[in-house]
PDB file of N, CA and C in Angstrom:
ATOM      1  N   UNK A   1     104.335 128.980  59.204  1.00  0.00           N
ATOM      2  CA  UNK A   1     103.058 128.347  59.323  1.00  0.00           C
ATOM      3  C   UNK A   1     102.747 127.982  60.773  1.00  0.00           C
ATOM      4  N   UNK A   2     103.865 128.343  61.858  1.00  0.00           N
ATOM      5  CA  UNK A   2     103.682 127.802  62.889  1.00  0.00           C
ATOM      6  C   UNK A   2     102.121 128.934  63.917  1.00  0.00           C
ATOM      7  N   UNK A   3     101.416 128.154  64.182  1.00  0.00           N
ATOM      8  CA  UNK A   3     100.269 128.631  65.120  1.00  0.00           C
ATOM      9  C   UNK A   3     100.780 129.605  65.994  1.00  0.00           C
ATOM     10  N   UNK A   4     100.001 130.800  66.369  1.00  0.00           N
ATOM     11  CA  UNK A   4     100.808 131.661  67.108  1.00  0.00           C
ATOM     12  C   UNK A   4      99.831 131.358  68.724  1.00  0.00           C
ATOM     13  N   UNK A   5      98.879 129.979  68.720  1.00  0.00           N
ATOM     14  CA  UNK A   5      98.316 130.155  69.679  1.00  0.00           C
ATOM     15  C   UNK A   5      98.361 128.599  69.373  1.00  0.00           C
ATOM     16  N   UNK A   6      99.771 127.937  69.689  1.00  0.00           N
ATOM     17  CA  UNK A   6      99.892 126.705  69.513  1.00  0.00           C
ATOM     18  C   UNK A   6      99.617 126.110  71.092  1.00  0.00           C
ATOM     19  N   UNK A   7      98.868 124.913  70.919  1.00  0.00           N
ATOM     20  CA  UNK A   7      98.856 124.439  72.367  1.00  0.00           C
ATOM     21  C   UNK A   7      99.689 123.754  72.861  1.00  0.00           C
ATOM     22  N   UNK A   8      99.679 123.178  73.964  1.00  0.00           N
ATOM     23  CA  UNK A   8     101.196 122.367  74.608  1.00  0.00           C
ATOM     24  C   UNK A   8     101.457 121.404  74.167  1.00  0.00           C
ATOM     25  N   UNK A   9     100.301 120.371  74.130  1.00  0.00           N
ATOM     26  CA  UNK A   9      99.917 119.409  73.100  1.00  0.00           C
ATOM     27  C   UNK A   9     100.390 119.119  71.978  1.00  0.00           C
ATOM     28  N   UNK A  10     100.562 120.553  71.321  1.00  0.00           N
ATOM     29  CA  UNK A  10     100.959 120.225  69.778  1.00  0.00           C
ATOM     30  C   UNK A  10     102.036 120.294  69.801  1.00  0.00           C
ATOM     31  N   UNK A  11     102.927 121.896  70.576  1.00  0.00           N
ATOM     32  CA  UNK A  11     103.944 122.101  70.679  1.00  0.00           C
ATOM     33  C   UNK A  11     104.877 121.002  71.228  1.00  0.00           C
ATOM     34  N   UNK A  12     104.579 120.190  72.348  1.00  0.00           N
ATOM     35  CA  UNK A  12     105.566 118.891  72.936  1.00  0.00           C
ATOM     36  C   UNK A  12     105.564 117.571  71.759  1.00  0.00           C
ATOM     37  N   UNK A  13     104.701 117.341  70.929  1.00  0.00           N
ATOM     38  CA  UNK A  13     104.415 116.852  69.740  1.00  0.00           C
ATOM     39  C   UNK A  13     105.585 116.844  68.928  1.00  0.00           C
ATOM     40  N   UNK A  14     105.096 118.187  68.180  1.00  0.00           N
ATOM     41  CA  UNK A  14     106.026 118.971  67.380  1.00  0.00           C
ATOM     42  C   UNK A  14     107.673 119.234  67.999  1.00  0.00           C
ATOM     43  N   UNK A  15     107.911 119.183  69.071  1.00  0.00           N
ATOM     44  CA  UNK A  15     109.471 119.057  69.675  1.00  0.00           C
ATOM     45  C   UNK A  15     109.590 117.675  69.514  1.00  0.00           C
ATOM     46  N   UNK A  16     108.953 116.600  70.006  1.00  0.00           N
ATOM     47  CA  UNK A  16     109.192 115.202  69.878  1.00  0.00           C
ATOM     48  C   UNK A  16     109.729 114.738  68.443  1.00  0.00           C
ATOM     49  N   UNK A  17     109.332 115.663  67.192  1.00  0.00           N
ATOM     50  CA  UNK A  17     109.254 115.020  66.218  1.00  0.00           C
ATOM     51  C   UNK A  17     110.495 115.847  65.650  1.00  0.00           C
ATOM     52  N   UNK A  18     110.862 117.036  66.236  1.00  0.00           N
ATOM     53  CA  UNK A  18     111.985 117.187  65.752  1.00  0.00           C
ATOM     54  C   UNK A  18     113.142 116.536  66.041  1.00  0.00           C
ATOM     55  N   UNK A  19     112.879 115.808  67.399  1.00  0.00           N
ATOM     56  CA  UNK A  19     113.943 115.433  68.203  1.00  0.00           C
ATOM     57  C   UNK A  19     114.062 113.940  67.365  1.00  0.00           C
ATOM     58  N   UNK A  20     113.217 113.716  67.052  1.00  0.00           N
ATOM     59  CA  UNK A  20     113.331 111.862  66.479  1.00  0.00           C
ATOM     60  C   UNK A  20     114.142 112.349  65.019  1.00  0.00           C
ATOM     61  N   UNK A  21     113.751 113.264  64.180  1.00  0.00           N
ATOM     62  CA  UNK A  21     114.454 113.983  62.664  1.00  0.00           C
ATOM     63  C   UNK A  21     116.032 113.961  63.290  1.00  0.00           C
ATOM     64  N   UNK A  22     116.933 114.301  64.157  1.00  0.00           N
ATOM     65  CA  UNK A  22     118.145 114.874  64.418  1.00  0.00           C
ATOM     66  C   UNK A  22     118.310 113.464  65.378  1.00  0.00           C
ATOM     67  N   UNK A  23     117.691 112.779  65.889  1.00  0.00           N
ATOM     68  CA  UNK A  23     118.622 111.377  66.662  1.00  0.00           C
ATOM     69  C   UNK A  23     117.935 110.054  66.641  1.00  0.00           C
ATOM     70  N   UNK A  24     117.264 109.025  64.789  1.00  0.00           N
ATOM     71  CA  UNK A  24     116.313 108.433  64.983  1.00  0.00           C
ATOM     72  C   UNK A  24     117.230 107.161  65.886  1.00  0.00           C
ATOM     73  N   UNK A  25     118.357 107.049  66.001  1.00  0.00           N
ATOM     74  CA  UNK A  25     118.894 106.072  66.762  1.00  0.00           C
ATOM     75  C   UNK A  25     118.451 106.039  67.828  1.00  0.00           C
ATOM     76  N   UNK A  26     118.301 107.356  69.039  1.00  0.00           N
ATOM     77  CA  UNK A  26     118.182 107.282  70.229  1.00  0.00           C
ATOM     78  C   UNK A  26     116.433 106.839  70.199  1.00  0.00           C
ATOM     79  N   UNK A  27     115.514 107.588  69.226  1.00  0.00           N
ATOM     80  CA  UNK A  27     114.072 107.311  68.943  1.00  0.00           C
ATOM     81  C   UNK A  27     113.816 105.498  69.575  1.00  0.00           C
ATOM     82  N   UNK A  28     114.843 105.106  68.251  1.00  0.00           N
ATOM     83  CA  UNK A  28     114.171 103.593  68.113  1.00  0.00           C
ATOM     84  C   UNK A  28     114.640 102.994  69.470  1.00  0.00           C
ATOM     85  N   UNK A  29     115.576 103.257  70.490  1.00  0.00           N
ATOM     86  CA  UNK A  29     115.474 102.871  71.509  1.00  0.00           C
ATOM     87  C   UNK A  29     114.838 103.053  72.902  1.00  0.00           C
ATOM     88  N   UNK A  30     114.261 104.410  72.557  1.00  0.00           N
ATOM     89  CA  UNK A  30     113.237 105.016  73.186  1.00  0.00           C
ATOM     90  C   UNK A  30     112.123 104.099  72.765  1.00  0.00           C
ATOM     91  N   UNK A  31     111.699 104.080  71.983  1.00  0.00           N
ATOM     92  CA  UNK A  31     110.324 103.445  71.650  1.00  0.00           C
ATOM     93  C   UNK A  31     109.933 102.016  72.011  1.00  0.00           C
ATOM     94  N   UNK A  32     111.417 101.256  72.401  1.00  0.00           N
ATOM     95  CA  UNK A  32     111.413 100.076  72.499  1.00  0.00           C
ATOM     96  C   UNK A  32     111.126  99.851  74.036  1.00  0.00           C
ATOM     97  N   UNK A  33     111.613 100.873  74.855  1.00  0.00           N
ATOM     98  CA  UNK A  33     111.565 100.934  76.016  1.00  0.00           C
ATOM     99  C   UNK A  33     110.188 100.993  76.811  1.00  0.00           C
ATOM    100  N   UNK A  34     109.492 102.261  75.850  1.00  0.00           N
ATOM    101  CA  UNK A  34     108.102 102.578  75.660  1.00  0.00           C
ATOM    102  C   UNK A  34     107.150 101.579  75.606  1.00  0.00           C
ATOM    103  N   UNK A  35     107.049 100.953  74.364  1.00  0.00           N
ATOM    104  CA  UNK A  35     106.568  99.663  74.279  1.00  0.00           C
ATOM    105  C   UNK A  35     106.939  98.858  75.079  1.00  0.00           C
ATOM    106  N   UNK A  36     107.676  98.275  76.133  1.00  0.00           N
ATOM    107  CA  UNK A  36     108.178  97.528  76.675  1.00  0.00           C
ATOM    108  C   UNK A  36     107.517  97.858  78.389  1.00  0.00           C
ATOM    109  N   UNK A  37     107.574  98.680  78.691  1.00  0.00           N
ATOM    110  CA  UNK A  37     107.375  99.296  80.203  1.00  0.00           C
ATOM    111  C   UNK A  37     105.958 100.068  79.803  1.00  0.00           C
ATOM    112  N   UNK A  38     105.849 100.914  78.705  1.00  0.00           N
ATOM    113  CA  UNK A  38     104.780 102.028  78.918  1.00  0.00           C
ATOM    114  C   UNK A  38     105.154 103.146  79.141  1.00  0.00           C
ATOM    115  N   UNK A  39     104.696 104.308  78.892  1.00  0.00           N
ATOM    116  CA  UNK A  39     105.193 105.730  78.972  1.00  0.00           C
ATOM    117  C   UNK A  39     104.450 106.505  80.578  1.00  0.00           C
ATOM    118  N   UNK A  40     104.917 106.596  81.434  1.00  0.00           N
ATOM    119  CA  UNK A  40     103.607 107.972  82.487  1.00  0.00           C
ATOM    120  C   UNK A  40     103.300 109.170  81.577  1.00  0.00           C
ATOM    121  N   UNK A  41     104.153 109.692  80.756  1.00  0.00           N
ATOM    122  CA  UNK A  41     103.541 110.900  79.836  1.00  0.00           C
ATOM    123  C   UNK A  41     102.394 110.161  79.393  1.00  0.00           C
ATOM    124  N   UNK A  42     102.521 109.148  78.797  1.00  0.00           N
ATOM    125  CA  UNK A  42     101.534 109.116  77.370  1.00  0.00           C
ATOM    126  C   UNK A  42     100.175 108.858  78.263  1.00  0.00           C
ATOM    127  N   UNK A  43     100.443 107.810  79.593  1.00  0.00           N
ATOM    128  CA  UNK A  43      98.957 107.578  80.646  1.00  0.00           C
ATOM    129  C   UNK A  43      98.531 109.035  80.871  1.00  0.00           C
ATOM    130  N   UNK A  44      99.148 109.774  81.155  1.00  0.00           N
ATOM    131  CA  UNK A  44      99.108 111.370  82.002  1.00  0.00           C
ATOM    132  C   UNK A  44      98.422 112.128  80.827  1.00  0.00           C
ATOM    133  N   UNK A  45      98.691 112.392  79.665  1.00  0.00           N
ATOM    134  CA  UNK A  45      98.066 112.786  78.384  1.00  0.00           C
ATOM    135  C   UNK A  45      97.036 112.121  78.020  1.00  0.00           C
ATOM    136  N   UNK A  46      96.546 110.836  78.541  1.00  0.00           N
ATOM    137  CA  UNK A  46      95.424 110.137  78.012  1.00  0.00           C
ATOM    138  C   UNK A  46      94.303 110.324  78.999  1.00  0.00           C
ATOM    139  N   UNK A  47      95.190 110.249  79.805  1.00  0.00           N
ATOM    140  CA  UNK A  47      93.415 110.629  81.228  1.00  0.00           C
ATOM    141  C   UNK A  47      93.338 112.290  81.425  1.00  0.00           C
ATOM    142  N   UNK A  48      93.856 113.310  81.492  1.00  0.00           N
ATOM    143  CA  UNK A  48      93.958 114.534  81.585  1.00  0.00           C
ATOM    144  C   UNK A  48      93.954 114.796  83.288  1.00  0.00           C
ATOM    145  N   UNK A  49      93.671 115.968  83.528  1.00  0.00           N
ATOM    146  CA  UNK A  49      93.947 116.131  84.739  1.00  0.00           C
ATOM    147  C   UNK A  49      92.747 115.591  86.173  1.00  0.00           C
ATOM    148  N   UNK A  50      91.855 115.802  85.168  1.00  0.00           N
ATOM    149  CA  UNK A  50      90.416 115.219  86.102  1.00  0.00           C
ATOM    150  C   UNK A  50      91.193 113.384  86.305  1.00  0.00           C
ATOM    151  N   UNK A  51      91.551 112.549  85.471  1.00  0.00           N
ATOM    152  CA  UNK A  51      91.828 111.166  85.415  1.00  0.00           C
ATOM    153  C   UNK A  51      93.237 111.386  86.307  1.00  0.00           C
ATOM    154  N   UNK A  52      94.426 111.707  86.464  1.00  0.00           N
ATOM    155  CA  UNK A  52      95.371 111.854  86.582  1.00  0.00           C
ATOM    156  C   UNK A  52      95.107 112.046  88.123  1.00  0.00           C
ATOM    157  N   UNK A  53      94.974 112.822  88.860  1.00  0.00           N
ATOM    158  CA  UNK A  53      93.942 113.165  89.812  1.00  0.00           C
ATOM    159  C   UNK A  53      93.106 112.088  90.581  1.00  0.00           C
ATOM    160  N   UNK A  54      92.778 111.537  89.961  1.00  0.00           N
ATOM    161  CA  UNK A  54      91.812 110.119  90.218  1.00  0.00           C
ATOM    162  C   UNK A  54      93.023 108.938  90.713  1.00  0.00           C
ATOM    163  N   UNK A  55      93.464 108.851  89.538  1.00  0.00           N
ATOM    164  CA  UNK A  55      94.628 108.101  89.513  1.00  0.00           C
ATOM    165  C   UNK A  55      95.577 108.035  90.866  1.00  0.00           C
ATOM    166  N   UNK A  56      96.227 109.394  91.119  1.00  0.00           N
ATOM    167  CA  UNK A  56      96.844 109.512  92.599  1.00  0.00           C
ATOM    168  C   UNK A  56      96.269 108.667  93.796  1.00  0.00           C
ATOM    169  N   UNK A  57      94.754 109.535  93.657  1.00  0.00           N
ATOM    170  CA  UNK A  57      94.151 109.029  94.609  1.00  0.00           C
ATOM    171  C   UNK A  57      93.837 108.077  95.242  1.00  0.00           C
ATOM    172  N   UNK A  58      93.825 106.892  93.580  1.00  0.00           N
ATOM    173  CA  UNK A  58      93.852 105.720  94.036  1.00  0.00           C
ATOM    174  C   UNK A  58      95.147 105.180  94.636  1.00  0.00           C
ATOM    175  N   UNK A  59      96.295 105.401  93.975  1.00  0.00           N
ATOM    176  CA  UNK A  59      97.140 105.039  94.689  1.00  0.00           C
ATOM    177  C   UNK A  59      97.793 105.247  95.817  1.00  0.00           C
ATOM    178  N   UNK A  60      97.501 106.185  96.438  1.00  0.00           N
ATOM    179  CA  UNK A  60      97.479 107.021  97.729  1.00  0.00           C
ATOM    180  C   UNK A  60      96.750 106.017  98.913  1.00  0.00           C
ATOM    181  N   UNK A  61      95.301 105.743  98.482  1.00  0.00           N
ATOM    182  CA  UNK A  61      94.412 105.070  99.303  1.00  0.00           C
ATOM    183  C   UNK A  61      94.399 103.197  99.409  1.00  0.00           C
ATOM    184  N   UNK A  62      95.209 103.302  97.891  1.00  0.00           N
ATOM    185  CA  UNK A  62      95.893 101.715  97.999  1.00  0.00           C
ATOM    186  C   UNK A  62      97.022 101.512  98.898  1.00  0.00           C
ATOM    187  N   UNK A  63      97.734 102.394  98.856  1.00  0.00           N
ATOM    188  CA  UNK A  63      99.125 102.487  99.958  1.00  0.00           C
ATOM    189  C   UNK A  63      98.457 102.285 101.434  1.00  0.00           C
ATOM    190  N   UNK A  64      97.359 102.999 101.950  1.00  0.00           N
ATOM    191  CA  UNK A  64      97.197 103.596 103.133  1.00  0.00           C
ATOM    192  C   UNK A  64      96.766 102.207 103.247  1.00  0.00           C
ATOM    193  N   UNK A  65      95.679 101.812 102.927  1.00  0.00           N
ATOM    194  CA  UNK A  65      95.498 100.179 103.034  1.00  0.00           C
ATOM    195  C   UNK A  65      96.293  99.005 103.195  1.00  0.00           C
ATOM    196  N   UNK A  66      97.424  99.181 102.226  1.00  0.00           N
ATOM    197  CA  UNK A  66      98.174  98.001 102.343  1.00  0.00           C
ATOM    198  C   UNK A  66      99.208  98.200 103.583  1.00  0.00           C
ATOM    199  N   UNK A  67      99.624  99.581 104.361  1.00  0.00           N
ATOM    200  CA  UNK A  67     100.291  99.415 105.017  1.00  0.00           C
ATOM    201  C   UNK A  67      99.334  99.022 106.139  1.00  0.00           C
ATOM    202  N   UNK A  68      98.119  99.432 106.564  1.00  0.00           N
ATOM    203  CA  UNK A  68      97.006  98.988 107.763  1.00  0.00           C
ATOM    204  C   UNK A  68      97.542  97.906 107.888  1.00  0.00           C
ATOM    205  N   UNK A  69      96.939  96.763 106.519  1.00  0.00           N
ATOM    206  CA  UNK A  69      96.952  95.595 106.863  1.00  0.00           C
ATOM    207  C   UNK A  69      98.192  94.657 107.057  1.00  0.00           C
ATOM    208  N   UNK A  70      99.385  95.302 106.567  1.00  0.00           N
ATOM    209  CA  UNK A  70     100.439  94.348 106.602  1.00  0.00           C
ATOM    210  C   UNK A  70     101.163  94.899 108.263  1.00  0.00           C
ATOM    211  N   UNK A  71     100.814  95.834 109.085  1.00  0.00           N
ATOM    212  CA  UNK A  71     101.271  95.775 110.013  1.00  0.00           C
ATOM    213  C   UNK A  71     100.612  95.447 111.405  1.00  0.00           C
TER     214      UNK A  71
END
C-alpha cells in the first residue's frame, strides 16, 4: 500500500513511527526532551523553507547587532 510517489514528509513520518513500534522506551524519552526544550525539526517543518530562511536571517542580523553594540 506504500505510495510509490511518497513525499519526505510522509516518508520521515512513517520512519518515525516505525522507530517508536521497535524502541517505545527510547520514544518516551525523546518526547520528554521534546516537550521540554522543543524540537528545530518540528520549527523547520512548520515554517518551510520561505520561514526557515527568514528565520536565519533574523538571527544572523541579531548577532551582527549585538556584537556592534557590545564592543
Amino acid at each position: 500500500m506504500k505510495d510509490s510517489k511518497e513525499t519526505p514528509e510522509r516518508r520521515r513520518e512513517r520512519m518515525r513511527q516505525e522507530e517508536v513500534k521497535r524502541n517505545p522506551g527510547g520514544n518516551m524519552r525523546d518526547a520528554s526532551n521534546r516537550a521540554q526544550y522543543g524540537g528545530l525539526v518540528d520549527l523547520v517543518n512548520s515554517l518551510g523553507w520561505k520561514g526557515t530562511g527568514i528565520l536565519i536571517l533574523v538571527i544572523i542580523i541579531g548577532f551582527i547587532i549585538v556584537s556592534i553594540f557590545l564592543n
